[in-house]
Every structure is written in structure tokens, then in C-alpha cells.
Protein backbone atom coordinates (compact mmCIF):
# COMPACT_ATOMS: atom_id res chain seq x y z
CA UNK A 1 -34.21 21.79 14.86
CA UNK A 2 -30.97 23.17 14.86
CA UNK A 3 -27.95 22.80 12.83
CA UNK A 4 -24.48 22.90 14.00
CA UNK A 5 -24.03 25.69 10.54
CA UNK A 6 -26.68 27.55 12.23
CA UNK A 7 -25.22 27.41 15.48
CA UNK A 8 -21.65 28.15 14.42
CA UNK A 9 -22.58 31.36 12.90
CA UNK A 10 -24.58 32.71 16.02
CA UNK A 11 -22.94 36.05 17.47
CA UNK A 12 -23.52 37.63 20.13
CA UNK A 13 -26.38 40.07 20.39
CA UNK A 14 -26.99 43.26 22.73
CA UNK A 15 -28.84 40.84 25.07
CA UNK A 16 -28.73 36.70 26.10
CA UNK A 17 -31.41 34.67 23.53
CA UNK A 18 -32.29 31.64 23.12
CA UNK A 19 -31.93 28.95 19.97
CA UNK A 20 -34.65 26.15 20.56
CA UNK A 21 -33.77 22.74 19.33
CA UNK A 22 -36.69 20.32 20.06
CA UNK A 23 -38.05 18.51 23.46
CA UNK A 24 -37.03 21.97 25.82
CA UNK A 25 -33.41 21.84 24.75
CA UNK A 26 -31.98 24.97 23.59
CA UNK A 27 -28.54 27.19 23.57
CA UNK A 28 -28.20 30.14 25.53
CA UNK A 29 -26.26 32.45 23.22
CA UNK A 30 -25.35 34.66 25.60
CA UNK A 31 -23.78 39.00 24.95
CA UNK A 32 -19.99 37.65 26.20
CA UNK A 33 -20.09 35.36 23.04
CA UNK A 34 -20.65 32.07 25.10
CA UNK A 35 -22.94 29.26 23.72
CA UNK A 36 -24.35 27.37 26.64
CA UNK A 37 -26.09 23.83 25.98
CA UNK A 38 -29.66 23.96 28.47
CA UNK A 39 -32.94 21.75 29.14
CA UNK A 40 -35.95 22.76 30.31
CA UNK A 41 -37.96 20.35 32.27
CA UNK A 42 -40.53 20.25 34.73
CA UNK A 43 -40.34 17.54 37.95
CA UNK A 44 -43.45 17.16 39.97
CA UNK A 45 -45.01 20.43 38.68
CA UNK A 46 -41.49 22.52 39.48
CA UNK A 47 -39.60 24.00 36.26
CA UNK A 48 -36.40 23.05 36.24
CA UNK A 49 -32.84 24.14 33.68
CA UNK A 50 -30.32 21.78 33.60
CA UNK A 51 -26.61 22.75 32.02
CA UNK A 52 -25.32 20.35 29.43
CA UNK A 53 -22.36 21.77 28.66
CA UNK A 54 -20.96 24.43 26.38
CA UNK A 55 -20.92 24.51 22.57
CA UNK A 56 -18.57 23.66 20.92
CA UNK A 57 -16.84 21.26 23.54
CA UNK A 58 -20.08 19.27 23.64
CA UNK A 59 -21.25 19.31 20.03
CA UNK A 60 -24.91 19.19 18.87
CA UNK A 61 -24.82 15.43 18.26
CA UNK A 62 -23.32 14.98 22.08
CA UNK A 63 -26.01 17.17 23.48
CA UNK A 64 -28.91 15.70 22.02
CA UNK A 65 -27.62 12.14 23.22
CA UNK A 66 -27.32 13.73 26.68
CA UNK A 67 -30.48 15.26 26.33
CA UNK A 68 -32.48 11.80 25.22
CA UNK A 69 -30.72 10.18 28.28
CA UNK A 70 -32.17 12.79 30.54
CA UNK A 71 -35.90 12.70 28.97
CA UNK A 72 -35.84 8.60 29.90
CA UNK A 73 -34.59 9.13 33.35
CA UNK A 74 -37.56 11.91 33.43
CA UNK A 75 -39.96 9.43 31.76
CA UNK A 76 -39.43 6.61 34.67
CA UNK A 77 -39.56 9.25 37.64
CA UNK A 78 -36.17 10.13 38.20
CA UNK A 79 -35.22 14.08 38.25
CA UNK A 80 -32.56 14.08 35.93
CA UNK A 81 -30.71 16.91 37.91
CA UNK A 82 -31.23 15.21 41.68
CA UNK A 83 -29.62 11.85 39.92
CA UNK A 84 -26.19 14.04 38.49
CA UNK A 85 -25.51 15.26 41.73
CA UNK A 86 -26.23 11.53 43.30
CA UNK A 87 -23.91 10.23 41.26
CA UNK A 88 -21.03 13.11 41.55
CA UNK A 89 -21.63 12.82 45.57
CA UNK A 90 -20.99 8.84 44.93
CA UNK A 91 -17.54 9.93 43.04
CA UNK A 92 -16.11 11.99 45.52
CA UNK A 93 -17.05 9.51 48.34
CA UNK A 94 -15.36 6.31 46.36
CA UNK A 95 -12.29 4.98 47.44
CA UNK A 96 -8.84 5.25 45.00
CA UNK A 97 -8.73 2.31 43.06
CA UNK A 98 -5.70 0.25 41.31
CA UNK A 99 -5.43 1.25 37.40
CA UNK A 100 -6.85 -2.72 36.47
CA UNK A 101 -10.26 -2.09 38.42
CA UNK A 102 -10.79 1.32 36.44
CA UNK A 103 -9.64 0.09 33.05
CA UNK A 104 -12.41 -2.54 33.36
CA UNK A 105 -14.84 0.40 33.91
CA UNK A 106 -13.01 2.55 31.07
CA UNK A 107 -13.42 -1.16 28.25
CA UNK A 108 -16.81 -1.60 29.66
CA UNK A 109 -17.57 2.10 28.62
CA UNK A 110 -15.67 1.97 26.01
CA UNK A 111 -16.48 -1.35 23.97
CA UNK A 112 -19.88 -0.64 22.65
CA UNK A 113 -19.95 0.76 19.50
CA UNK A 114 -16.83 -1.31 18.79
CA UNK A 115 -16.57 -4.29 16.88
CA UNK A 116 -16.04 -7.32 19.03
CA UNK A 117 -13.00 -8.53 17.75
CA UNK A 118 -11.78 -5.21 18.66
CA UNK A 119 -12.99 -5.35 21.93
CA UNK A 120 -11.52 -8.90 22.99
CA UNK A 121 -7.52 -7.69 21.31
CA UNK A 122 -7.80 -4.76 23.33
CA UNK A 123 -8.43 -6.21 26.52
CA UNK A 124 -6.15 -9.14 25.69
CA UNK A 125 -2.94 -6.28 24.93
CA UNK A 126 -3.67 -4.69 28.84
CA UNK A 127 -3.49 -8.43 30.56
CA UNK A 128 -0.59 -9.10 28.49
CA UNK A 129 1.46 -6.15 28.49
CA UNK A 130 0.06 -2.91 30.66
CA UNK A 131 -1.25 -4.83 33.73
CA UNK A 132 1.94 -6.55 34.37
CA UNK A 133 3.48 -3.51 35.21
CA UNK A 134 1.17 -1.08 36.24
CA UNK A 135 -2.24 -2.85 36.43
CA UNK A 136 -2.08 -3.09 41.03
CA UNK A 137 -1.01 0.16 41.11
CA UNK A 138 -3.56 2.83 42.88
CA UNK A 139 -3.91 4.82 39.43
CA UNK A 140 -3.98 8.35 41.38
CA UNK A 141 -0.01 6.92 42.09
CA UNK A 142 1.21 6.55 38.83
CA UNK A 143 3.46 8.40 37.49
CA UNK A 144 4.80 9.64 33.72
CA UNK A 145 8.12 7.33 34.13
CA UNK A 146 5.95 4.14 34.74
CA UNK A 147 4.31 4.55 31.87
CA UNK A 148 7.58 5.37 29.84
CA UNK A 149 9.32 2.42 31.53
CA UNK A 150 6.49 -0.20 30.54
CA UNK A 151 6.29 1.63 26.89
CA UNK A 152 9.76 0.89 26.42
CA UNK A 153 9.84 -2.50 27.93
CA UNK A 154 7.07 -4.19 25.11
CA UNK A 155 9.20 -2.00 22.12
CA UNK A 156 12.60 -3.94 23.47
CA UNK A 157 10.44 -7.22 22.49
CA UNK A 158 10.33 -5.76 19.45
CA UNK A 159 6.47 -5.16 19.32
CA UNK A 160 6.64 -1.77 18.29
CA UNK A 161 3.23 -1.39 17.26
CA UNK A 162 1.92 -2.86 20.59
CA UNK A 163 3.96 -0.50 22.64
CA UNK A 164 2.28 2.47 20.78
CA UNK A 165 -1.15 0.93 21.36
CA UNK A 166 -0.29 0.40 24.74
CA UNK A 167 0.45 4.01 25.11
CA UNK A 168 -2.61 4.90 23.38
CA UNK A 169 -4.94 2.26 25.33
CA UNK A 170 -3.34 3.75 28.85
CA UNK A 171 -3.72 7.42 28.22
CA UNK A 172 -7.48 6.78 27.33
CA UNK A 173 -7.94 4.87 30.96
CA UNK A 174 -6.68 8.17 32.48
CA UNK A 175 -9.15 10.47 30.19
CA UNK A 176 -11.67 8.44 31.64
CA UNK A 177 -10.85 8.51 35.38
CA UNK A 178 -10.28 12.00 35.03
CA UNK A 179 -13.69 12.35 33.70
CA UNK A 180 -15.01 10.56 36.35
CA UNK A 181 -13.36 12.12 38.81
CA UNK A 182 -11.12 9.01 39.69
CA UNK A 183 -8.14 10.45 39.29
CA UNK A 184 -6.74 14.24 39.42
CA UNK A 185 -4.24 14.10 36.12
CA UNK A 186 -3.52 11.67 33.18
CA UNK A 187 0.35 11.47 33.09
CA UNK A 188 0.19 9.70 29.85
CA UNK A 189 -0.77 12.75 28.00
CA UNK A 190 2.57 14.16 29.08
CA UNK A 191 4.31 11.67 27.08
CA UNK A 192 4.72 12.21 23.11
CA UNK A 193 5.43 8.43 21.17
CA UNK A 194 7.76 9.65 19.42
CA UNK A 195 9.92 11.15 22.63
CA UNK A 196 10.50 7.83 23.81
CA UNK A 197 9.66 5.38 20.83
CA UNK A 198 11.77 4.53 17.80
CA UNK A 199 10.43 5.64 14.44
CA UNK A 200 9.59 2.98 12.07
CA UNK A 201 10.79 4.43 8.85
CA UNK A 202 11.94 7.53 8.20
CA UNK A 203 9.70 9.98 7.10
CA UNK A 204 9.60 10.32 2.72
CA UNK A 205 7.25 13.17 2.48
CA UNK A 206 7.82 16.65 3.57
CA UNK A 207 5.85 18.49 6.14
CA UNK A 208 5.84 20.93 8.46
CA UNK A 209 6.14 21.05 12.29
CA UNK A 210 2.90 21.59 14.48
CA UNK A 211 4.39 24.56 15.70
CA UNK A 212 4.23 26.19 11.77
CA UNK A 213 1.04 25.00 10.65
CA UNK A 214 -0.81 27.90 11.76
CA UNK A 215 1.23 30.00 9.02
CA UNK A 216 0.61 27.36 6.51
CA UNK A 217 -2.87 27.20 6.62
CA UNK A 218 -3.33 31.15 6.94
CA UNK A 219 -0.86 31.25 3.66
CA UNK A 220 -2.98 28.70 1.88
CA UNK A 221 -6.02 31.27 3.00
CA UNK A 222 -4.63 33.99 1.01
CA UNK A 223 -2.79 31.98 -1.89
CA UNK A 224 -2.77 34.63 -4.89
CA UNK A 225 -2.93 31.93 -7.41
CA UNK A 226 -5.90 30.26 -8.78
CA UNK A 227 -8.67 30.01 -6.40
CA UNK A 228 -9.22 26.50 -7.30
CA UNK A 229 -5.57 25.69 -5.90
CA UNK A 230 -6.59 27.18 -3.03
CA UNK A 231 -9.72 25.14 -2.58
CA UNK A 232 -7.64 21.99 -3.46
CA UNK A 233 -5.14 22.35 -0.97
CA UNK A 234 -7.87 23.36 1.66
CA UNK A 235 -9.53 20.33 0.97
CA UNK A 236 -7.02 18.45 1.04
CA UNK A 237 -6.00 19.77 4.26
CA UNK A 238 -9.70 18.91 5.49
CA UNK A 239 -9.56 14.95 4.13
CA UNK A 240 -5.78 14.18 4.29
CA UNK A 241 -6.14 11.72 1.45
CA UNK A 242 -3.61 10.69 -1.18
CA UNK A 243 -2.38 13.67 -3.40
CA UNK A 244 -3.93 11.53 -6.50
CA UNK A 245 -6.64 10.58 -4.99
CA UNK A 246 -7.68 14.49 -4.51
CA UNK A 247 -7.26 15.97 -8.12
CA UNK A 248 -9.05 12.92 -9.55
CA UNK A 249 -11.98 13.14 -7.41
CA UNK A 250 -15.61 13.29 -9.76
CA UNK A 251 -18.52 14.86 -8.90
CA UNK A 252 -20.61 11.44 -8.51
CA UNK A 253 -18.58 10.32 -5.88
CA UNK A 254 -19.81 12.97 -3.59
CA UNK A 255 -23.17 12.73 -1.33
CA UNK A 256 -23.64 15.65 0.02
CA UNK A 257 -26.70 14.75 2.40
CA UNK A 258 -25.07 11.38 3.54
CA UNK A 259 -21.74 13.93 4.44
CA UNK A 260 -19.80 11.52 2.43
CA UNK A 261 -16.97 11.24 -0.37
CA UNK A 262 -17.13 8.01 -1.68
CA UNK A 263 -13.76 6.89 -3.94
CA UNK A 264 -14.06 3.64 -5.73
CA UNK A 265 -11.30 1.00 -5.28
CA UNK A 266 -10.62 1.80 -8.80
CA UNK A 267 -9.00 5.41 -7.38
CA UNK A 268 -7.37 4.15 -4.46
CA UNK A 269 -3.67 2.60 -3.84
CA UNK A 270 -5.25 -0.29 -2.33
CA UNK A 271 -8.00 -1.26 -4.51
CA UNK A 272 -10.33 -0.98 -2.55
CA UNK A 273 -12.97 1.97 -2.13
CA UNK A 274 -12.78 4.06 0.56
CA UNK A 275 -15.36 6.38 2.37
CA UNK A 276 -13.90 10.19 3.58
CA UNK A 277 -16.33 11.92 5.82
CA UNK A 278 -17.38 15.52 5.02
CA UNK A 279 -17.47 17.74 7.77
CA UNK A 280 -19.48 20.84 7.32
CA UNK A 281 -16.24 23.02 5.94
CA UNK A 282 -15.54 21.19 3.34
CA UNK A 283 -19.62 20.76 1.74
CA UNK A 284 -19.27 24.49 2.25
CA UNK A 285 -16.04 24.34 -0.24
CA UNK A 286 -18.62 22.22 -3.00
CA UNK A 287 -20.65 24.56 -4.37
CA UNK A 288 -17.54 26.72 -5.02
CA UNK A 289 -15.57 24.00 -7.02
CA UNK A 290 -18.70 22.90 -8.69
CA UNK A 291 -18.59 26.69 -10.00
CA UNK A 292 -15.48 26.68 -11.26
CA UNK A 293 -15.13 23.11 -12.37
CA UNK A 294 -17.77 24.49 -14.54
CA UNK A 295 -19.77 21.19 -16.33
CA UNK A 296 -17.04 18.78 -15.83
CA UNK A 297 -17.10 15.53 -14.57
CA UNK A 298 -14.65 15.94 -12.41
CA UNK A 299 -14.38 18.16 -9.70
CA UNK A 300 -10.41 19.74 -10.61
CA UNK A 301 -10.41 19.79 -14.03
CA UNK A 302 -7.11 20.49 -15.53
CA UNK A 303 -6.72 23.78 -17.14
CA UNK A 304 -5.22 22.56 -20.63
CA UNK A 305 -7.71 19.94 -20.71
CA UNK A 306 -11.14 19.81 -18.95
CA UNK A 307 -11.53 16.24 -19.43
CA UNK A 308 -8.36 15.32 -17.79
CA UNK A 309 -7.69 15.85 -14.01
CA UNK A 310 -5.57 18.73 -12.96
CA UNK A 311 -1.47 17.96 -12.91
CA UNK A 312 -0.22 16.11 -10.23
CA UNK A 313 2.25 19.04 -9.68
CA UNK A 314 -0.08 21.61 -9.37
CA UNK A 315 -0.28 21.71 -5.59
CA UNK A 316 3.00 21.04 -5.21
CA UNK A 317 3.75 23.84 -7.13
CA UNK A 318 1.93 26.40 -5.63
CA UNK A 319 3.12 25.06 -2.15
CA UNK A 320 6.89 26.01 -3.43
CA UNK A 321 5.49 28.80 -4.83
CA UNK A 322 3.77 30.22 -1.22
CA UNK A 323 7.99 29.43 -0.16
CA UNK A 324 7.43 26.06 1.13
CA UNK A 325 9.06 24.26 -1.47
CA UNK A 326 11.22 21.57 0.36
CA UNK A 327 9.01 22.00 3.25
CA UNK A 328 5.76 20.65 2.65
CA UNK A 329 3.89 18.56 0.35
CA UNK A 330 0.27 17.38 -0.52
CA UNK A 331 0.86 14.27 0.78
CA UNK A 332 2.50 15.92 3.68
CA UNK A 333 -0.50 16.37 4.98
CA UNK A 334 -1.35 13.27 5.98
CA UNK A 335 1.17 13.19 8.19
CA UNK A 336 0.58 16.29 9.92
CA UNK A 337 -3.27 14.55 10.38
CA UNK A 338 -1.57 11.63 11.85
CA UNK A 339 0.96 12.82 13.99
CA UNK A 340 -1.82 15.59 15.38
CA UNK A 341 -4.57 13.12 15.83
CA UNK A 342 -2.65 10.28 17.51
CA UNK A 343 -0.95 13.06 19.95
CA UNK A 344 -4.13 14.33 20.29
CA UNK A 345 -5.57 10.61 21.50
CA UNK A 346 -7.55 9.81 19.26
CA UNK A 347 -8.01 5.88 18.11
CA UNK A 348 -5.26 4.27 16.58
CA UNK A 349 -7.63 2.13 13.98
CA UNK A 350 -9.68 5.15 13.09
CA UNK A 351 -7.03 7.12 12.41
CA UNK A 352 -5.98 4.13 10.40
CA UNK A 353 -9.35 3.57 8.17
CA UNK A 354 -9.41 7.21 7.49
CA UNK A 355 -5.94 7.11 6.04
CA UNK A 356 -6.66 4.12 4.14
CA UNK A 357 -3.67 2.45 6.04
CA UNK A 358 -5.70 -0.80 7.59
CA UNK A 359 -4.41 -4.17 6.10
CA UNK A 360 -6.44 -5.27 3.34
CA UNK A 361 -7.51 -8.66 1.48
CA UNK A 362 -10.40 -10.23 -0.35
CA UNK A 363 -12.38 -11.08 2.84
CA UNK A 364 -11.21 -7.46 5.33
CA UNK A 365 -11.70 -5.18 2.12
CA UNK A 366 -15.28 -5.01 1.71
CA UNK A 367 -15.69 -4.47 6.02
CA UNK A 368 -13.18 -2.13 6.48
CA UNK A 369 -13.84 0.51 4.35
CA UNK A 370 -17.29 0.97 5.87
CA UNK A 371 -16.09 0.48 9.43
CA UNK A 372 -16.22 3.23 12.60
CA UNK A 373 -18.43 5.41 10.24
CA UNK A 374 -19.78 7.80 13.32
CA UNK A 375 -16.30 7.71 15.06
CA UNK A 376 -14.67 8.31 11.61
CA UNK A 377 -17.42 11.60 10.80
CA UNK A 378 -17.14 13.12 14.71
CA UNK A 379 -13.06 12.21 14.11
CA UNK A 380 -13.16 14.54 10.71
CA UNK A 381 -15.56 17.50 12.24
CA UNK A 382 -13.55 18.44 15.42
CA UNK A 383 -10.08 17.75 12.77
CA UNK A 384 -11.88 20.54 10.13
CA UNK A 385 -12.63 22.37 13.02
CA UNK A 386 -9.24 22.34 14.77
CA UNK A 387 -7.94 23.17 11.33
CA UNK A 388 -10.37 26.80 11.21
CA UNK A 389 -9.81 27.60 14.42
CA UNK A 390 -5.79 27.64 13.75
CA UNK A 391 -6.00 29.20 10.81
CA UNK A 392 -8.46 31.90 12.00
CA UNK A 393 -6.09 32.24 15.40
CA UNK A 394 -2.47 32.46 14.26
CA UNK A 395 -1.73 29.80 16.27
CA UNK A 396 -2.25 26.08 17.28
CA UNK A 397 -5.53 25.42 18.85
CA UNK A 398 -6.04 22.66 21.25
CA UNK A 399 -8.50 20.45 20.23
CA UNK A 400 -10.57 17.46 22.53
CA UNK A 401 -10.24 14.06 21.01
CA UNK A 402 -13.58 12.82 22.00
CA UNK A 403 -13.48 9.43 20.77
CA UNK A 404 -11.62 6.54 22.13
């Protein structure tokens, strides 16, 4: 079986070969450098190879739920390839449609896997405040200064919140027609929240622009200080939790075959515990700290004292020191995650949970913490990723928000 480590370090040989995975599925690594998801079948005696994409915009876990799809369509007597192209054929032969009839497509799509509480408040905010203004219109019609004009409209009732959601909710419709080839463009992605919303506070903690990140993260790559700093502010990059949260992280809150940091409520600002998904760069960065943490308890030991955590200052320090004092800050990170993510489409609520932001209480505490778990984990891979390939390019990488 493969491994998405495995696959990731594949190069590119004098020849095209082959990794298998399991059930005739296997990427095509080919000499150009491209890593090409295929299937091997046969249909009534005939061998067949069917694409599935390219690695890594379709990632391991993606393939292998396309692939099981495929083997059950095989397994009742349907070629697998003969019922793609049916259903393409039926795309390009469907009438336009108004924006209401495909977001009920989109929310039927889109609702399992999502709790249905969530579900119902989602469909409830487009009746209420997107349909009204947008929801007869043939969605290949629309245009960017709809969208901005029914944005702004629900933030003059002072829902703030709702209109960002409702930005959000709409540019995930498009992503969906465009998938399905319902529509050509998704004018919502043209829009940035904070181009045409009002900011609710102003921001505390210092951080850099997208546009500079790229020279942050190669200057935290070649930080001459202690190579524990480094790894600190790299994970911390990775996670985007809390500053304090970070340095007083302890060995048994880490489960390394789960993929999982686990920090008790005792550790967090809101008393309750909270789960970080690991992606794959930053269980690489474990066996390193565990090294140089030595046999502490505690995975950043301070340097004056083992038992205690390292200084609250420390990163902060060696941020100034790298000549970004004033500029950015440990906790500036989070909002580079946030800002990124959400521009990048990604769910409101998840991005939420994974900053620890959601509303908490005796009863939501305990179910929040633990909630969106698999959006949460493929939400944290393609952000570590994004974050390597920046750092490794000079420059900011685009990245696919594949979850809604």
C-alpha cells in the first residue's frame, strides 16, 4: 500500500514506472516529474486504464475513495469509464439553471458528513438572505457586483457574521457548478471579505502580508539560532495554535499513529481540550525535538531549566532577531492561517474548531473539540503542504481548498 511520504519523495527516473497501491490502482511516475493517479480494470474480458487524476491535486485518500466508487460500479456491471463519459455527455447537454436549483444540488452534495444542525442553518441562511437576491437568477448570469451588492446588503442589518458566511456559502455553490460543468467561472472567488466587508476589531497581533510570507518561512528555514527555535516556529507555523499553547506542549499529548496532538483543557484558553491534526511535516519534525528535548517531559524544554517550558519570549525573540521584530509574531500566525484559509474557501466552522475559536459551554465543549475530525486533518495536510511548497518556491503557492 502506498503512503503519501512514499509518494511525495518519488522523482523522476530515466524511464515512466509504476507505484502499485492495492485493487489495480497505481501512480504513473512518469521522466517529466508528473505523478498520474491510474486503475487497471478489465470489462467483459477487455483491459481497461482509467485516469483519476494527478497527485497531488487529488491526494491518496481522494483517489482511493474514487477508486472504491469505481470497483462497485464494476462489481454491479457498469464500466466505470463508459458511465464518466455518460454522465459528462449528460452535463454538456443540460440546460443553464437559476443559482437556487444548483445550490440544492451543491447542500445535497455537500451535507453528508456534516452535522445536521449544520446542515438545516445553512440552508436556512440561503432562503433567508442569498436567494432573495440572487437565488432566480440563471447562475452562468451572475456577476461579481451581485454578489458584492447582496454581501453588503445582510452587513447593513448588522449581521456581519452572516454576510461573511453568505459569501463563503455562495462561492462554494460556484466551486461546485464549475466542477460540474454548470457554470464557466465562480465570480465569488474574485471577491476578498475584507475588500468589501468591515473588520470586526482591529487586528492586536502582528503579522505579515501574504505577499511576504514566502521570505518568512524561507528565513525561519535558515534561522542561525538554536535549531530547536527553528523547529518551534516551524511548528507553529504548521498548527497555528496559541503561542503558549506551543512551548508547553508534553510529549504524552502526542499520538503519532492517530496523526494527532491532543492538549488538555487544562492548556488551553478555553478550558477545554482541543485536538490539532498532524500532517505528515510536522511527525517528520518529532523525532527531531524528541532529540533535542533530550528525556524531558516536555517537548521545548527551557534552556535554564529542563523542567520548565521554554520562555514565552523565545520565539518572539528570534522573530525580531531574523528583522521582523514589529512585524510578526507567534501568535501572528494564526492569523495568517485564517486570513489564507478563509480566502482560500475553505469552511468557516473548521477553520473555527482548528483555531479553538467555536463558542464553548458545559454541554458544546465536550462535542466540539472532537468535531469535523477528517475535514479538520485533510484542512491541516494541504495547509502544511501549501506552507512547503512556498517556502521551497520563493513565492506564494496556490493551494485547492478541497473541503466545503
Amino acid at each position: 500500500m502506498l503512503t503519501d511520504t512514499a509518494i511525495r519523495r518519488a522523482s523522476p527516473g530515466e524511464r515512466d514506472y509504476k507505484m502499485a497501491d492495492a485493487g489495480g490502482l497505481f501512480l504513473l511516475v512518469t521522466k517529466a516529474g508528473g505523478k498520474l493517479w491510474r486503475w487497471k480494470y478489465r470489462f467483459e474480458g477487455q483491459e481497461k486504464k482509467m485516469a483519476l487524476g494527478q497527485y497531488p491535486e487529488v491526494t491518496l485518500a481522494e483517489v482511493r475513495v474514487l477508486h472504491a466508487a469505481g470497483r462497485r460500479l464494476l462489481a454491479s456491471g457498469i464500466d466505470p469509464m463508459a458511465q464518466r463519459k455518460a454522465e459528462k455527455k449528460a452535463i454538456r447537454e443540460s440546460n443553464e439553471l437559476p443559482f437556487r436549483l444548483i445550490a440544492a444540488k451543491w447542500h445535497g452534495h455537500w451535507k453528508d458528513g456534516n452535522s445536521p444542525h449544520h446542515v438545516k442553518a445553512t440552508w436556512s441562511r440561503l432562503e433567508a438572505n442569498v436567494f432573495p437576491a440572487i437565488g432566480d437568477r440563471l447562475i452562468t448570469e451572475i456577476e461579481a457586483p451581485e454578489i458584492v451588492r447582496m454581501v453588503k446588503a445582510i452587513q447593513d442589518r448588522g449581521k456581519l457574521d452572516i454576510a461573511k458566511r453568505a459569501l463563503e456559502t455562495t462561492g462554494q455553490i460556484f466551486r461546485y457548478a464549475v466542477a460540474h460543468g454548470l457554470a464557466q467561472r465562480n465570480p465569488a472567488n474574485e471577491i476578498k471579505p475584507g475588500d468589501i466587508l468591515k473588520s470586526r476589531q482591529k487586528e492586536n497581533h502582528a503579522r505579515v502580508d501574504a505577499k511576504e510570507l514566502p521570505a518568512l518561512l524561507r528565513a525561519i528555514e535558515v534561522y542561525q539560532g538554536k535549531h530547536v527555535t527553528r523547529l518551534a516556529m516551524k511548528l507553529l507555523a504548521m498548527t497555528f495554535v496559541r503561542t503558549s499553547e506551543l512551548i508547553g506542549a508534553r510529549w504524552d499529548e502526542f499520538d503519532v499513529e492517530a496523526r494527532r496532538w491532543n492538549i488538555p483543557a487544562e492548556r488551553m484558553k478555553m478550558r477545554t481540550s482541543h485536538i490539532v491534526p498532524l500532517a505528515t511535516q510536522a511527525i517528520e519534525l518529532l523525532p527531531l525535538l524528541k532529540q533535542l528535548s533530550g528525556n524531558s517531559d516536555l517537548v521545548f524544554p527551557g534552556e535554564r531549566d529542563p523542567k520548565k517550558p521554554m520562555s514565552n519570549n523565545t520565539i518572539l525573540f528570534a522573530l525580531k532577531r531574523m528583522g521582523y521584530g514589529g512585524i510578526q509574531t507567534g501568535h501572528g500566525f494564526r492569523g495568517i492561517a485564517s486570513t489564507l484559509l478563509h480566502e482560500q474557501g475553505w469552511s468557516h466552522e473548521h477553520i473555527e474548531l482548528q483555531l479553538a475559536h467555536a463558542p464553548r459551554n458545559a454541554v458544546s465543549a465536550a462535542y466540539n473539540h472532537a468535531l469535523y475530525l477528517e475535514p479538520r486533518a485533510k484542512l491541516m495536510q494541504e495547509w502544511a503542504d501549501f506552507l512547503e511548497m512556498t517556502q521551497r518556491g520563493g513565492k506564494l503557492i496556490p493551494f485547492r481548498a478541497g473541503v466545503a
